[in-house]
C-alpha atoms as a PDB file:
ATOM      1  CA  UNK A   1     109.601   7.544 -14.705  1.00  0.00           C
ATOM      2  CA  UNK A   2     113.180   7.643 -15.519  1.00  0.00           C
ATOM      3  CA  UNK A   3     114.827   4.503 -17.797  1.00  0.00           C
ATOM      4  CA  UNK A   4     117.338   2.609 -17.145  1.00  0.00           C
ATOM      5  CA  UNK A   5     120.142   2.062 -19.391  1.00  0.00           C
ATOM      6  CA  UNK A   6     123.079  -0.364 -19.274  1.00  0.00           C
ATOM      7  CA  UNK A   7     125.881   1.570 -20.729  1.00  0.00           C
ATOM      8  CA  UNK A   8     128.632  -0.492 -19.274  1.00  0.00           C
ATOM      9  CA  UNK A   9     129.956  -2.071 -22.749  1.00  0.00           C
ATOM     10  CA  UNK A  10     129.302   1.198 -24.428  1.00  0.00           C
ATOM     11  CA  UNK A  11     131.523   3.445 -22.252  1.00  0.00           C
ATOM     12  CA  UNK A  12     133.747   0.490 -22.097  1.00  0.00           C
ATOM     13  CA  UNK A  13     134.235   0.424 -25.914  1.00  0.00           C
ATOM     14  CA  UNK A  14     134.632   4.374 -25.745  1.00  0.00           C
ATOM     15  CA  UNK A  15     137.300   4.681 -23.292  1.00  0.00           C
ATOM     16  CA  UNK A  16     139.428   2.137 -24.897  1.00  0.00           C
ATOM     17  CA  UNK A  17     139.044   5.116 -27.653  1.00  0.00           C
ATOM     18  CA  UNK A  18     139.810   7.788 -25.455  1.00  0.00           C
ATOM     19  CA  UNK A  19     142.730   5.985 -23.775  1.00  0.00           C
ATOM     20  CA  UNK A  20     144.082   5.334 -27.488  1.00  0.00           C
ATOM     21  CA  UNK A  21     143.989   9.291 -28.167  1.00  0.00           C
ATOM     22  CA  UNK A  22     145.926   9.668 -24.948  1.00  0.00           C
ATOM     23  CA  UNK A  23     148.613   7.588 -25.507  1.00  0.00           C
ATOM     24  CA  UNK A  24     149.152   8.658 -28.322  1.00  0.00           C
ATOM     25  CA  UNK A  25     149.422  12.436 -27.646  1.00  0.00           C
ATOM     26  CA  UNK A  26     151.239  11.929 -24.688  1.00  0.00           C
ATOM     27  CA  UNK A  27     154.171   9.745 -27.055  1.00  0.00           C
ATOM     28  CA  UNK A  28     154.392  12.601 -29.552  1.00  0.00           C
ATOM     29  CA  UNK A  29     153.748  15.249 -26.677  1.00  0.00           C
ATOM     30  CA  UNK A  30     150.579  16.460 -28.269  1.00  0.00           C
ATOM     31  CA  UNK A  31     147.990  18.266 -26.278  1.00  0.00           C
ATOM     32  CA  UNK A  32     144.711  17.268 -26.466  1.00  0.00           C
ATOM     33  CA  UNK A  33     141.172  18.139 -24.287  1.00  0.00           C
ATOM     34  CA  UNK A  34     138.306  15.948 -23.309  1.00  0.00           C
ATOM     35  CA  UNK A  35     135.245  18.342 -24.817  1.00  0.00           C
ATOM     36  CA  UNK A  36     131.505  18.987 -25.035  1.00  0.00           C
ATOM     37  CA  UNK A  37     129.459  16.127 -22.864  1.00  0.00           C
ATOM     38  CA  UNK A  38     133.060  13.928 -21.997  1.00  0.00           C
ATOM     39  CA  UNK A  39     133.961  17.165 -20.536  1.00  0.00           C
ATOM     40  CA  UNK A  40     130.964  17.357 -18.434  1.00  0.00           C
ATOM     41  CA  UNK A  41     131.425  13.999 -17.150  1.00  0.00           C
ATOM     42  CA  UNK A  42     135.163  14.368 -16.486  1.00  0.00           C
ATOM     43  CA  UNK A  43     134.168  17.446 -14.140  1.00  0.00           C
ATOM     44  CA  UNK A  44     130.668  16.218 -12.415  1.00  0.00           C
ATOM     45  CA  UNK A  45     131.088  12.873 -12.453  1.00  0.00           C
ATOM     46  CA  UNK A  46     134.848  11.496 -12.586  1.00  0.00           C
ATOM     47  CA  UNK A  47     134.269   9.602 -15.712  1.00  0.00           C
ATOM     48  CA  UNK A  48     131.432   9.416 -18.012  1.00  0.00           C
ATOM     49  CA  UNK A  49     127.850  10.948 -17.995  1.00  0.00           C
ATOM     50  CA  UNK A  50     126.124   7.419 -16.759  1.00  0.00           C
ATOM     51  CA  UNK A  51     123.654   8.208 -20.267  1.00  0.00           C
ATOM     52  CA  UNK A  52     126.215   9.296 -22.306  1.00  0.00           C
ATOM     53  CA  UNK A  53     127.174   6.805 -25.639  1.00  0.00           C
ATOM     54  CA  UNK A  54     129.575   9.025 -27.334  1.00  0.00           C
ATOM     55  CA  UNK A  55     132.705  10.659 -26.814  1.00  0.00           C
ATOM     56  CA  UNK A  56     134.466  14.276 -28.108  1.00  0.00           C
ATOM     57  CA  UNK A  57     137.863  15.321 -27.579  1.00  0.00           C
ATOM     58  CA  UNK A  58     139.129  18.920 -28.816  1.00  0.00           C
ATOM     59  CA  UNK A  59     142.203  19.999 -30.477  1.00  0.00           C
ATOM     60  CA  UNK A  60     143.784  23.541 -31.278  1.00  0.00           C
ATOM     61  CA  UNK A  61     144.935  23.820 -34.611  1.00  0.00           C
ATOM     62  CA  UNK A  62     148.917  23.201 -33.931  1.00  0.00           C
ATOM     63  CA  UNK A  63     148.132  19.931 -31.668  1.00  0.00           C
ATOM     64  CA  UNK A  64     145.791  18.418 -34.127  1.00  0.00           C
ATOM     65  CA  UNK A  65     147.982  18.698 -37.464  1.00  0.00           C
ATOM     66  CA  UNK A  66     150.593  16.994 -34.949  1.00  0.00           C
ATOM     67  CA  UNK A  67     147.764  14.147 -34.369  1.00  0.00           C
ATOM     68  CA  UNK A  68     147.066  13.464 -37.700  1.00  0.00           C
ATOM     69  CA  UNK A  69     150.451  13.104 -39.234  1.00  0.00           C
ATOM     70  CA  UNK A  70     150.711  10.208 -36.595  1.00  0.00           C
ATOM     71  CA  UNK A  71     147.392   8.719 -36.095  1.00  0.00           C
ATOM     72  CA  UNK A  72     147.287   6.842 -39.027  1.00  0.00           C
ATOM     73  CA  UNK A  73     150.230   4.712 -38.157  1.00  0.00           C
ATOM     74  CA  UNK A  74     149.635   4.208 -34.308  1.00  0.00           C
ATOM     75  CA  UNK A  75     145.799   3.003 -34.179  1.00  0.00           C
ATOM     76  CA  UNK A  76     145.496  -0.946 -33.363  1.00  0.00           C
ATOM     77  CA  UNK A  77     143.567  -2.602 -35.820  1.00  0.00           C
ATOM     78  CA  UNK A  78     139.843  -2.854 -33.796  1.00  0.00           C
ATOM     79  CA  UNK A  79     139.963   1.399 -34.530  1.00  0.00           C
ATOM     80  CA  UNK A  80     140.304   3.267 -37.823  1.00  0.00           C
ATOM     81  CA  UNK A  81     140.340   7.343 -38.686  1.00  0.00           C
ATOM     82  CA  UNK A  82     137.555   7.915 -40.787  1.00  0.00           C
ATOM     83  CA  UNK A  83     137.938  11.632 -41.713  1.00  0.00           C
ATOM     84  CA  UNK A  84     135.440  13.738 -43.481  1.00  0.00           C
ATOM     85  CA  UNK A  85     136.936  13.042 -47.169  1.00  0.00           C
ATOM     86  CA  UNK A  86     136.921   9.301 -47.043  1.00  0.00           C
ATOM     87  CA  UNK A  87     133.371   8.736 -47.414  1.00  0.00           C
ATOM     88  CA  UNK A  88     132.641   6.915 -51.137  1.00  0.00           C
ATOM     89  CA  UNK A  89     135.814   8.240 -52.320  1.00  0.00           C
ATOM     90  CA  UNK A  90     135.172  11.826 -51.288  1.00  0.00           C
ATOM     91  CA  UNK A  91     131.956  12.081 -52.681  1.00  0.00           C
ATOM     92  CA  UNK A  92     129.944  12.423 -50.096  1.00  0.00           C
ATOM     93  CA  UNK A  93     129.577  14.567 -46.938  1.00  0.00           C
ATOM     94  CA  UNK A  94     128.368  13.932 -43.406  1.00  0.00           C
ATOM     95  CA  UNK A  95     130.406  16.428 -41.765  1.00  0.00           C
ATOM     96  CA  UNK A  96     133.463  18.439 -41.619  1.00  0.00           C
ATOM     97  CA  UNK A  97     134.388  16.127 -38.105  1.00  0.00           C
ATOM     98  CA  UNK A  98     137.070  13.946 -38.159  1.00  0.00           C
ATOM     99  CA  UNK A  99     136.688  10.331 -36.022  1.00  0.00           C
ATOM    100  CA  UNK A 100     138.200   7.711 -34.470  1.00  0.00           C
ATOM    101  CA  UNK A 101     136.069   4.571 -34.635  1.00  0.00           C
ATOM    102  CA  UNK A 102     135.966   1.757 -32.419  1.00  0.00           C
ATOM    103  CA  UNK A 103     135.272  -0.990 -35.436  1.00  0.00           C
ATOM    104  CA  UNK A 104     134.350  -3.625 -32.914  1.00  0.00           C
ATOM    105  CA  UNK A 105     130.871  -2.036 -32.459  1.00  0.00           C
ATOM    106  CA  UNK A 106     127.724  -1.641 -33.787  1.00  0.00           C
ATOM    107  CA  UNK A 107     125.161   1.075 -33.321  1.00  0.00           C
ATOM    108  CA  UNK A 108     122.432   1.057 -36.010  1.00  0.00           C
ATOM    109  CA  UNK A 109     120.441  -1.585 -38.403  1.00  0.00           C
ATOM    110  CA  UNK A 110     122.066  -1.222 -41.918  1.00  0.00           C
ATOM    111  CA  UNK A 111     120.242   1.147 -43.725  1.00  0.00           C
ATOM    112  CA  UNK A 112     120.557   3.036 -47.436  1.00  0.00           C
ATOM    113  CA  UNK A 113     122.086   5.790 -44.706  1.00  0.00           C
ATOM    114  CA  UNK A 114     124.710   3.193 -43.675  1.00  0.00           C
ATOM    115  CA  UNK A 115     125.414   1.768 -47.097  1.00  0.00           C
ATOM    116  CA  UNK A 116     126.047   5.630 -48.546  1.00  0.00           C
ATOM    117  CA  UNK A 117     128.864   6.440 -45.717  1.00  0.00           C
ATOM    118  CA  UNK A 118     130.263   2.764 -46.336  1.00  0.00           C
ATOM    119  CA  UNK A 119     129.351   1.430 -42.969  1.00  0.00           C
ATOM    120  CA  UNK A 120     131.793   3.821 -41.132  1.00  0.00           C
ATOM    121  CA  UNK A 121     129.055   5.595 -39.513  1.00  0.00           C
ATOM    122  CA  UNK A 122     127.753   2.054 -37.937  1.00  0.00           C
ATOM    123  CA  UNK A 123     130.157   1.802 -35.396  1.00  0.00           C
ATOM    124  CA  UNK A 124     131.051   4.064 -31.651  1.00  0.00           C
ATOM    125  CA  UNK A 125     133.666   6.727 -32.025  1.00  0.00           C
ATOM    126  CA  UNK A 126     135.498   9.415 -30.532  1.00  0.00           C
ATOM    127  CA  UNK A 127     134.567  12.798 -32.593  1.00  0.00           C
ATOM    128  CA  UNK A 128     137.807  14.857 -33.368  1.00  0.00           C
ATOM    129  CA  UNK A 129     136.753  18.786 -33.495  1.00  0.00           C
ATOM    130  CA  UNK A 130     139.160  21.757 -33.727  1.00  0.00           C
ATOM    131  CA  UNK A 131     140.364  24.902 -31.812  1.00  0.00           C
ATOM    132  CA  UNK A 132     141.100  27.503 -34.539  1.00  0.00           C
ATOM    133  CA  UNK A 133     141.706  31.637 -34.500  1.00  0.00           C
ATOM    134  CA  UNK A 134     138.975  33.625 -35.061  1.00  0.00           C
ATOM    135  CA  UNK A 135     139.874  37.807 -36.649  1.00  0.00           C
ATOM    136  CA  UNK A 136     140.339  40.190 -33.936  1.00  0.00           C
ATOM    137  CA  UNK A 137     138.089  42.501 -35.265  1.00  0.00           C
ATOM    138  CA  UNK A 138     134.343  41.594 -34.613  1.00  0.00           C
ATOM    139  CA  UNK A 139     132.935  42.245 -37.744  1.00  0.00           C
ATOM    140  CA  UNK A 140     135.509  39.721 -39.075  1.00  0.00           C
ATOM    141  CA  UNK A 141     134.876  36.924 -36.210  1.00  0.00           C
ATOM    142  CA  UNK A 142     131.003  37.162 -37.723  1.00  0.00           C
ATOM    143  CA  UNK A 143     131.638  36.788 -41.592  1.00  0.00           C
ATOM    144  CA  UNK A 144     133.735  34.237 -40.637  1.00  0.00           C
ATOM    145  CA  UNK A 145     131.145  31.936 -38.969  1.00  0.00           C
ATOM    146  CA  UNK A 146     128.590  33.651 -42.009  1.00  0.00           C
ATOM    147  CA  UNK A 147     131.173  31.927 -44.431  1.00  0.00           C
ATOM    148  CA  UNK A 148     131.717  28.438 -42.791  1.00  0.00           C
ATOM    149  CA  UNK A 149     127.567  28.477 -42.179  1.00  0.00           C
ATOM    150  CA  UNK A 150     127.499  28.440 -46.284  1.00  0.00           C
ATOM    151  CA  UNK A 151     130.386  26.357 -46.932  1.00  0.00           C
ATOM    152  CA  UNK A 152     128.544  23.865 -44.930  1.00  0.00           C
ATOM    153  CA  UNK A 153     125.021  24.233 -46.439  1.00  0.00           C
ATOM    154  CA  UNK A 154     126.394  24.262 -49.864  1.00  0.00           C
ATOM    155  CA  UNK A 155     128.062  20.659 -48.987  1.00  0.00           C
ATOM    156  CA  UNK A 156     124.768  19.218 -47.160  1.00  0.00           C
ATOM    157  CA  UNK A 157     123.764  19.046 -51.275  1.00  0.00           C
ATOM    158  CA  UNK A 158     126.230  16.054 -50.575  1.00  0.00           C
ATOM    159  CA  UNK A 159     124.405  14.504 -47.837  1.00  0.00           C
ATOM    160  CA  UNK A 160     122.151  10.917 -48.072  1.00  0.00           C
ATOM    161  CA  UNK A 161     118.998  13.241 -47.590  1.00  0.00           C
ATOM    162  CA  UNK A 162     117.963  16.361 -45.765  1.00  0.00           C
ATOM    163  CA  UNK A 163     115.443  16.717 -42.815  1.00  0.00           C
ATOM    164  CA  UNK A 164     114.351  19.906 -42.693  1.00  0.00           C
ATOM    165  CA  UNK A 165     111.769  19.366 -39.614  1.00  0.00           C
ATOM    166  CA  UNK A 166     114.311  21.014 -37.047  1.00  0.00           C
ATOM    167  CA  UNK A 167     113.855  24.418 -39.866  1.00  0.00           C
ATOM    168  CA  UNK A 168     111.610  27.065 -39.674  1.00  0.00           C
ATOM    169  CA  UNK A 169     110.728  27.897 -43.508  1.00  0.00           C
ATOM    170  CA  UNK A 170     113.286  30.961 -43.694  1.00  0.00           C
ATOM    171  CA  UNK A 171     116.048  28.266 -42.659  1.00  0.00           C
ATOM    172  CA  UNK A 172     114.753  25.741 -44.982  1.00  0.00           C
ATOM    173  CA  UNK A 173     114.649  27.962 -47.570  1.00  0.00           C
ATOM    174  CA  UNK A 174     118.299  28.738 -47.155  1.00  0.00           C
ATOM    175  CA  UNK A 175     119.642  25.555 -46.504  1.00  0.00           C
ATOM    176  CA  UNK A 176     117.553  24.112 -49.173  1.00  0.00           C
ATOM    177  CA  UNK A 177     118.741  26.995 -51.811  1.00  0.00           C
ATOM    178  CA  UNK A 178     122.428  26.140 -51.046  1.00  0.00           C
ATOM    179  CA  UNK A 179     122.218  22.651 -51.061  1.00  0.00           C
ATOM    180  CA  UNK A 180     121.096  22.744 -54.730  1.00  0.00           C
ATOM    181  CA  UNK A 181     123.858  24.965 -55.811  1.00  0.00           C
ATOM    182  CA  UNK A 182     126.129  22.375 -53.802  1.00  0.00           C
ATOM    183  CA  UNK A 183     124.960  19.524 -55.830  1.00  0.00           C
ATOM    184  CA  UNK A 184     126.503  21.314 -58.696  1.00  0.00           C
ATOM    185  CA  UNK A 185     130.210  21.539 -56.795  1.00  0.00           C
ATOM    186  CA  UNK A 186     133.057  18.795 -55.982  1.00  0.00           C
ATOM    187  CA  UNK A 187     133.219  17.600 -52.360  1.00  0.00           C
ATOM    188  CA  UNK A 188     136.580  17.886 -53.079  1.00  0.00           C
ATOM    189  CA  UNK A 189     136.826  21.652 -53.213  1.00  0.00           C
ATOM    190  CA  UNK A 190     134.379  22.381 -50.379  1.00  0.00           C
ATOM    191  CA  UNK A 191     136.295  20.464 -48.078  1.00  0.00           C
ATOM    192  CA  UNK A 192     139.464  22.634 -49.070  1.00  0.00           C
ATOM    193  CA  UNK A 193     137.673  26.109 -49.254  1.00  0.00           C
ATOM    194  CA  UNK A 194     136.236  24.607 -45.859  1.00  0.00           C
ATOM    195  CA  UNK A 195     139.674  23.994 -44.934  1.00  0.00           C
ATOM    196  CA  UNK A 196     141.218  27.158 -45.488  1.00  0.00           C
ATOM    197  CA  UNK A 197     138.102  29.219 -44.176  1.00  0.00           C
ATOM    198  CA  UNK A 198     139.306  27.225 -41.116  1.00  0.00           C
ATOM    199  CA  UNK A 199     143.271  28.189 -40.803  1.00  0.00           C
ATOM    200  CA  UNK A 200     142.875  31.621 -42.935  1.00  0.00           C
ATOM    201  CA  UNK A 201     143.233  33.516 -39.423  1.00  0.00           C
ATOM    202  CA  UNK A 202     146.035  31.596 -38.409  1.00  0.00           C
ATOM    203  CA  UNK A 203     148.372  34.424 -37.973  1.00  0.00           C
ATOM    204  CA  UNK A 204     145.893  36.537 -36.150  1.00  0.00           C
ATOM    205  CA  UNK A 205     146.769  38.596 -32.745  1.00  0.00           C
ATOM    206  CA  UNK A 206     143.728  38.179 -31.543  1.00  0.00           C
ATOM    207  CA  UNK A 207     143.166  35.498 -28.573  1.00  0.00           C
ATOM    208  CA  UNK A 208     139.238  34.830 -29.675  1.00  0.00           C
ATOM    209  CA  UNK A 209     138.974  30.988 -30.964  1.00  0.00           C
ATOM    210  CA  UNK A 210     136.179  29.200 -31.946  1.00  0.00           C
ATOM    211  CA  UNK A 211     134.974  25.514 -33.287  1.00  0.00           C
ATOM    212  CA  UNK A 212     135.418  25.170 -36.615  1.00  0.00           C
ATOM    213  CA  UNK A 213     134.824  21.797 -37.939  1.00  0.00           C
ATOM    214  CA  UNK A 214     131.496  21.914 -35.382  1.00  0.00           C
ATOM    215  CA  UNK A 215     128.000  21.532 -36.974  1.00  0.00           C
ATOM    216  CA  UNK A 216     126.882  25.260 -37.752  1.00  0.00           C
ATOM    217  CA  UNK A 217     124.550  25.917 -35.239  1.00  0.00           C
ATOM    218  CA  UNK A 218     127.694  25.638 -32.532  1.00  0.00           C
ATOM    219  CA  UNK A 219     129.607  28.438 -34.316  1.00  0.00           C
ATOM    220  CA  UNK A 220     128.545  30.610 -31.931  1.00  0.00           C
ATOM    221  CA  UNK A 221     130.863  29.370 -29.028  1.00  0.00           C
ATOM    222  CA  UNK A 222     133.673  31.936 -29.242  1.00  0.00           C
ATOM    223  CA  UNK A 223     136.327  30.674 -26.457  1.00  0.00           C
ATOM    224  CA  UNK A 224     139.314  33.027 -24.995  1.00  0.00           C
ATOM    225  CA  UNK A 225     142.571  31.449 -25.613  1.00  0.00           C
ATOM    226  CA  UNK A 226     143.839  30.919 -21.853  1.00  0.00           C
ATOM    227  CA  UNK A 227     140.914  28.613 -21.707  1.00  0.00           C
ATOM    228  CA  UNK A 228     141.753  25.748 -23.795  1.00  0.00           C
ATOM    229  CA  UNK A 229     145.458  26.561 -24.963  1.00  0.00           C
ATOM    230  CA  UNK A 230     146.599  24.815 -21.783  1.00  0.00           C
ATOM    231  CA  UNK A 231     145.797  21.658 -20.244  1.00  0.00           C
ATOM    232  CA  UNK A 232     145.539  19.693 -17.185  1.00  0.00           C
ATOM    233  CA  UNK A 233     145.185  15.802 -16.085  1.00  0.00           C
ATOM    234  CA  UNK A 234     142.346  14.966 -14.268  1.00  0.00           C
ATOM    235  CA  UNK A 235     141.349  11.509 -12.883  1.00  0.00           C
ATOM    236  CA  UNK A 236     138.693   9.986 -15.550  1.00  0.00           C
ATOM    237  CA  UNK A 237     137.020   6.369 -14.490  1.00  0.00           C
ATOM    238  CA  UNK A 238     140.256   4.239 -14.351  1.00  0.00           C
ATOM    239  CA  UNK A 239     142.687   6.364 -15.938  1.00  0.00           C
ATOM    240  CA  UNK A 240     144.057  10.149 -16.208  1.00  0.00           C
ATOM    241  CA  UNK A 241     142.983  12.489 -19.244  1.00  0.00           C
ATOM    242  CA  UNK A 242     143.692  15.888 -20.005  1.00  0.00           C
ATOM    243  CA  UNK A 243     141.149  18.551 -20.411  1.00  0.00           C
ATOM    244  CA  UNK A 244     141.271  22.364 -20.861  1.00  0.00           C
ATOM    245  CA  UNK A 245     142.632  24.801 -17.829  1.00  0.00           C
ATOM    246  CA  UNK A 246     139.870  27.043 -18.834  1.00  0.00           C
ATOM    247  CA  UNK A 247     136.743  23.912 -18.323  1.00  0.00           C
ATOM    248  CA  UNK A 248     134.702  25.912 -16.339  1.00  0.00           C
ATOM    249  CA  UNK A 249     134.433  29.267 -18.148  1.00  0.00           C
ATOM    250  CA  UNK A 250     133.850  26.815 -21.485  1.00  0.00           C
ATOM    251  CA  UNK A 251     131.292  24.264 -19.842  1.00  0.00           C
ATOM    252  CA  UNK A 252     129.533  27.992 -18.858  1.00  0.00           C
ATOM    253  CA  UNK A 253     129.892  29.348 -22.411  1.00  0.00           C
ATOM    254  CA  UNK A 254     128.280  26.157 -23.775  1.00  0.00           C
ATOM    255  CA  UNK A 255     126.212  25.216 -21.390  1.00  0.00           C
ATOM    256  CA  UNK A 256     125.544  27.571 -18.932  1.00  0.00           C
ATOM    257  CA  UNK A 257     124.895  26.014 -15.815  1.00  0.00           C
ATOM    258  CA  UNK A 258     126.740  22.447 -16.473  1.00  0.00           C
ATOM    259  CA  UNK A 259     126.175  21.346 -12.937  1.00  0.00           C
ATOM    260  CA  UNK A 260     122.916  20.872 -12.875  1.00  0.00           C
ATOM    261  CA  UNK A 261     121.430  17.144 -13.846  1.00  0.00           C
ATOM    262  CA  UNK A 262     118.923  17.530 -16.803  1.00  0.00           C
ATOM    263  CA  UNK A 263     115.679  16.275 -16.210  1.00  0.00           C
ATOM    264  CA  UNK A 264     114.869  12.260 -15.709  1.00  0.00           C
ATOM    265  CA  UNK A 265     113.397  12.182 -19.022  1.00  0.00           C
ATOM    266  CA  UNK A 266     116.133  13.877 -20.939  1.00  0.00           C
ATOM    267  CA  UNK A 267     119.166  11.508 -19.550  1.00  0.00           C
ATOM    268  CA  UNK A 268     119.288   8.776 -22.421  1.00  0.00           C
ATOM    269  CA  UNK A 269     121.972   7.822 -25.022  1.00  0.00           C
ATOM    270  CA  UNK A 270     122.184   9.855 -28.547  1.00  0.00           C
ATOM    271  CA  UNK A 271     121.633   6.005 -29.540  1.00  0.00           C
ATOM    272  CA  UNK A 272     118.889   3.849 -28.728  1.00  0.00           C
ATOM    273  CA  UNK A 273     121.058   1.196 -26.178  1.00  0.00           C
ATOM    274  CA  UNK A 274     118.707  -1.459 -27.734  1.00  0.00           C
ATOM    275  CA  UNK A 275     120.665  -0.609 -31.344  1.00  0.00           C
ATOM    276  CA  UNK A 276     124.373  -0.301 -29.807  1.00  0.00           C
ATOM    277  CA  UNK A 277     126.413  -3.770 -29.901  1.00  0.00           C
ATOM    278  CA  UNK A 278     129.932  -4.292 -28.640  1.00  0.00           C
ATOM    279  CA  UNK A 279     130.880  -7.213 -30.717  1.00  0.00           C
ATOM    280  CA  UNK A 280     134.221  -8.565 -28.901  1.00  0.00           C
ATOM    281  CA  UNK A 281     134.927  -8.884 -25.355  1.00  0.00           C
ATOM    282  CA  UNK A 282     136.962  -5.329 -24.988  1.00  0.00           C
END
């Protein structure tokens, strides 16, 4: 039998977020594109994905430098840009994701988890990935993702702890092998050899593009440029956000057949709704 989950406050809190992006881009005429599961529920349902607790918006490379040299000074003070840096100094590493937190929330217990990202990773947010070039040549597109897959095992030596139960044992031993040589390098220079794996191909004729601040196993999205270099307002609960001309032929790439509901016991939050708090009245 299906749950039910109240998810009122929640998508509340998280399109005050996604409102915030959008005024802002539209100020500094940035583009921007509601992505991954906001995407889905801009396109099937008008708004959010009734289960959905989190929220993803996707920028090509161009648009989000423009974002970030503004964010900063635009955000009210209930949100904050955590990027992947500013965890204990620059120490650490969750992930190569930028966010935009909502700081009036609450989503887990505290925790030695919480305490090593400094509480920033206690709160809803709106996850910030990237659009960048990927070579022309094919051979080249492949090392590519082969290089950002190490950059970002090597940097997991930087994590709070690994759980290797989603591994098979060649994985683990992989991940497991570079995160001990990670231990041994700065944060600080993975994030710019990350960085610049990122924008090497900037230049590049080719119109393949790809994720590249997305967890590793999502490197193999490869997206044609007419699809997301261009976008278009759509209505979005009680307000108009942009998304990518191309939404279709990405929700297919991603997801393959995006239409169709998952099954009754697959549509809860990421987050238990038990654990998620709104703490002011929005």
């Amino acid at each position: 039998m299906a749950v039910s989950y109240d998810m009122s406050r929640v998508h509340e809190a998280n399109l005050k977020l996604l409102k915030e992006v959008d005024r802002i881009c539209r100020k500094y005429k940035i583009r921007y594109a509601l992505d991954a599961g906001t995407l889905i529920g801009a396109v099937r349902h008008k708004g959010f994905i009734p289960w959905d607790d989190d929220a993803d918006v996707a920028f090509t490379r161009t648009n989000f430098d423009a974002f970030m040299k503004v964010v900063k000074r635009e955000l009210p003070d209930t949100m904050e840009l955590a990027e992947p840096d500013s965890y204990r100094e620059g120490r650490a590493f969750y992930d190569f994701t930028p966010r935009l937190l909502y700081k009036n929330s609450r989503c887990h217990a505290d925790s030695g988890f919480m305490e090593f990202y400094d509480g920033k990773l206690n709160h809803l947010w709106v996850d910030l990935f990237v659009i960048d070039k990927l070579p022309s040549s094919r051979a080249g597109a492949e090392l590519t993702r082969f290089l950002h897959k190490t950059v970002y095992g090597l940097a997991m030596g930087h994590r709070y702890n690994l759980d290797f139960k989603k591994y098979s044992p060649l994985h683990k031993l992989f991940v497991s092998g570079l995160a001990s040589v990670g231990r041994l390098l700065p944060m600080k220079m993975l994030f710019a050899v990350q960085k610049a794996l990122a924008v090497k191909d900037r230049k590049s004729r080719g119109n393949k593009r790809y994720y590249s601040n997305y967890q590793p196993d999502f490197l193999y999205v490869t997206l044609d440029s007419q699809w997301c270099e261009e976008v278009e307002d759509v209505p979005f609960e009680d307000t108009v956000l942009m998304i990518p001309k191309g939404w279709h032929q990405i929700l297919t790439e991603v997801y393959g057949d995006y239409k169709k509901l998952p099954p009754e016991e697959e549509r809860v939050p990421s987050h238990s709704s038990q654990e998620i708090e709104v703490l002011d009245s929005l």
